[in-house]
C-alpha atoms as a PDB file:
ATOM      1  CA  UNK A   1       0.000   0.000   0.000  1.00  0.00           C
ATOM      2  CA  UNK A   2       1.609   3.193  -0.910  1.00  0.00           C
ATOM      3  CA  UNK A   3       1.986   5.503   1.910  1.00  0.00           C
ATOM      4  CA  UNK A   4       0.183   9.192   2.084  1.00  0.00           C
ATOM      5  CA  UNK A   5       2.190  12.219   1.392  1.00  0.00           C
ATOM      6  CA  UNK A   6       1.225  15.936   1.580  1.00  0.00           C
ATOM      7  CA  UNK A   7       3.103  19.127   1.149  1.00  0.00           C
ATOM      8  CA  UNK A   8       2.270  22.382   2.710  1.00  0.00           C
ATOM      9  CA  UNK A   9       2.665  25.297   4.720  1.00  0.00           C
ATOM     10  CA  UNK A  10       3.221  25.766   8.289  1.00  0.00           C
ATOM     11  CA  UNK A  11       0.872  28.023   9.814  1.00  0.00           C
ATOM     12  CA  UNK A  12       1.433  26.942  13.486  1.00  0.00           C
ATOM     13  CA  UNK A  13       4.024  25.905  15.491  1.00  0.00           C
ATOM     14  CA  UNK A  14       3.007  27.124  19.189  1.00  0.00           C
ATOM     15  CA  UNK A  15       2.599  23.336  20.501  1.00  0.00           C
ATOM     16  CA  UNK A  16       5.433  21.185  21.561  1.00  0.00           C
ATOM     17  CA  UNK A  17       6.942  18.412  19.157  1.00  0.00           C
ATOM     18  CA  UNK A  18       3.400  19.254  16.772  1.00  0.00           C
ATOM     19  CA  UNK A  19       3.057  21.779  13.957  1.00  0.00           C
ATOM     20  CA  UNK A  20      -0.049  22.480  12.219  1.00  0.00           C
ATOM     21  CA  UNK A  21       0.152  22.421   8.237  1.00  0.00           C
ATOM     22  CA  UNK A  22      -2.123  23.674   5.489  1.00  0.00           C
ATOM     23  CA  UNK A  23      -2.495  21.860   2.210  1.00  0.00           C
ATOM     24  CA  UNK A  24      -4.223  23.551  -0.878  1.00  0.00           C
ATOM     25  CA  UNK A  25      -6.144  21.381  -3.042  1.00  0.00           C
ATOM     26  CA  UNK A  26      -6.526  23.627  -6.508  1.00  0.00           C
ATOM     27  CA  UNK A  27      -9.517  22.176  -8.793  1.00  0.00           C
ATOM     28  CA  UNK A  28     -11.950  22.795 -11.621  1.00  0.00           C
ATOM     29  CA  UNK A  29     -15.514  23.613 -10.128  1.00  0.00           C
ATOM     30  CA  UNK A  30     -17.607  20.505 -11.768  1.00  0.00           C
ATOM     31  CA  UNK A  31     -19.980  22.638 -13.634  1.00  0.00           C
ATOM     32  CA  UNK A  32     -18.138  26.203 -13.687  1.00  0.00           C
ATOM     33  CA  UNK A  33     -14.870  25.490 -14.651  1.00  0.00           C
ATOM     34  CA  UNK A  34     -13.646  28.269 -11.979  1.00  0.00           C
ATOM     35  CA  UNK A  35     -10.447  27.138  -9.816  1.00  0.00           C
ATOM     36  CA  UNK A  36     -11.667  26.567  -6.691  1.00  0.00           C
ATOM     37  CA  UNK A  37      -8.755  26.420  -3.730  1.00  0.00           C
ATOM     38  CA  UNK A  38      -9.910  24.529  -0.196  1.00  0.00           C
ATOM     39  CA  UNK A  39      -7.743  24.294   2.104  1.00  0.00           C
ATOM     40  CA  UNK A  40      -7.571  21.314   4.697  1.00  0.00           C
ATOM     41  CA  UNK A  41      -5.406  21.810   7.654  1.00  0.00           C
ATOM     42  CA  UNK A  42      -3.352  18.598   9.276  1.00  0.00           C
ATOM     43  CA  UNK A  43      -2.036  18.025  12.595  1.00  0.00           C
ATOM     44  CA  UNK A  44       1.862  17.217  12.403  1.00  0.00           C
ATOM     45  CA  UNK A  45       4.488  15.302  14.749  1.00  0.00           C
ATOM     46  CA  UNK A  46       7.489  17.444  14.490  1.00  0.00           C
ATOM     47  CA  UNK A  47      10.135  15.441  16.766  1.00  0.00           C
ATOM     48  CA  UNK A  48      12.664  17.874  17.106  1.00  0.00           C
ATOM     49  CA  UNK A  49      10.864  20.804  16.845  1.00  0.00           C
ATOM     50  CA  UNK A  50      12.391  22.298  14.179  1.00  0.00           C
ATOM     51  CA  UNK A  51       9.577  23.487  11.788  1.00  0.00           C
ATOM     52  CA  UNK A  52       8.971  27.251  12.193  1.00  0.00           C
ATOM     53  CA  UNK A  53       5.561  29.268  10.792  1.00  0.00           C
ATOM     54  CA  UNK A  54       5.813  29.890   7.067  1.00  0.00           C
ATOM     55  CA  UNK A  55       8.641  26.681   6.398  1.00  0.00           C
ATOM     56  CA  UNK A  56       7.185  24.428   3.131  1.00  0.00           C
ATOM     57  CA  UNK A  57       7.406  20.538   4.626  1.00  0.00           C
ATOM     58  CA  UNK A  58       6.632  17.357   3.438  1.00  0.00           C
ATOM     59  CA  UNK A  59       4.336  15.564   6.098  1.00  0.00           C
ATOM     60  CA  UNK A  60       3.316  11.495   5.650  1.00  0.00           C
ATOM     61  CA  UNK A  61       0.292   9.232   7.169  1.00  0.00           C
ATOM     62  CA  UNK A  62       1.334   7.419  10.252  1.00  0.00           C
ATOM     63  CA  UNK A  63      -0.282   5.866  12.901  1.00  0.00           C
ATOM     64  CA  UNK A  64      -2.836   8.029  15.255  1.00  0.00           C
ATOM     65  CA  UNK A  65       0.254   9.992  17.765  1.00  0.00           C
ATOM     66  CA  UNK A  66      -2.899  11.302  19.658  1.00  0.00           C
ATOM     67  CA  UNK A  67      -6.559  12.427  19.244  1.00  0.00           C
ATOM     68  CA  UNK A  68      -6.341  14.985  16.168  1.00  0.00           C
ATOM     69  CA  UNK A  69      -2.235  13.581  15.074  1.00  0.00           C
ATOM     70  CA  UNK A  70      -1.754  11.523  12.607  1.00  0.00           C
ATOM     71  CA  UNK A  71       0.909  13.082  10.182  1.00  0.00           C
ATOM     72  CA  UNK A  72       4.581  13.045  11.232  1.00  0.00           C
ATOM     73  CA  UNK A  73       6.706  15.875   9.118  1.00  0.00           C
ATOM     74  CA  UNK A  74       9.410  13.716   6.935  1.00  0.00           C
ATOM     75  CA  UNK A  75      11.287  16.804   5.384  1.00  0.00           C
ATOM     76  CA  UNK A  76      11.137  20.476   5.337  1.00  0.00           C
ATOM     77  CA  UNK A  77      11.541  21.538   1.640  1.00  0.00           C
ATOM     78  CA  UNK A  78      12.341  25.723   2.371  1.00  0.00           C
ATOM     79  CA  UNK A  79      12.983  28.076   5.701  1.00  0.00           C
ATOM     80  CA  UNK A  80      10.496  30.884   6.090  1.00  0.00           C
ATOM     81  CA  UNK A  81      13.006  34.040   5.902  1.00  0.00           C
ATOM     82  CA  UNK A  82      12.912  35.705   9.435  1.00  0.00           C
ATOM     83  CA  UNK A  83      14.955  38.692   8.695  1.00  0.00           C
END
């Protein structure tokens, strides 16, 4: 069975060892055409707690970690700029 993969945004990282991460699905509207975004937000295990707000990751399916968790964060792709 091939295993689940997402990539998107950080736009929380105020819990210990768990990021949340928000994946953009872009598609047609069925009978408009129009590009519709929706955005579905996931629940991360960051071990090391190394993902920061605004970093691009790479987060898989794993086993439920806790109630809401049950993505762990396998890379981070690009560093928000904190200048």
């Amino acid at each position: 069975m091939a295993v689940k993969e997402r990539v998107g945004l950080v736009v929380s990282d105020k819990m210990d060892k768990t990021v949340v991460v928000a994946v953009e699905n872009r598609s047609a509207h069925p009978k408009y055409g129009k590009i519709v975004v929706r955005t579905q937000r996931y629940k991360a295990h960051d071990e090391e707690n190394k993902c920061k707000e605004g970093d691009r990751v790479r987060i898989q399916e794993t086993r439920p970690l806790s109630r809401t968790k049950r993505w762990v964060v396998s890379e981070i792709l690009s560093t928000a700029f904190k200048g």
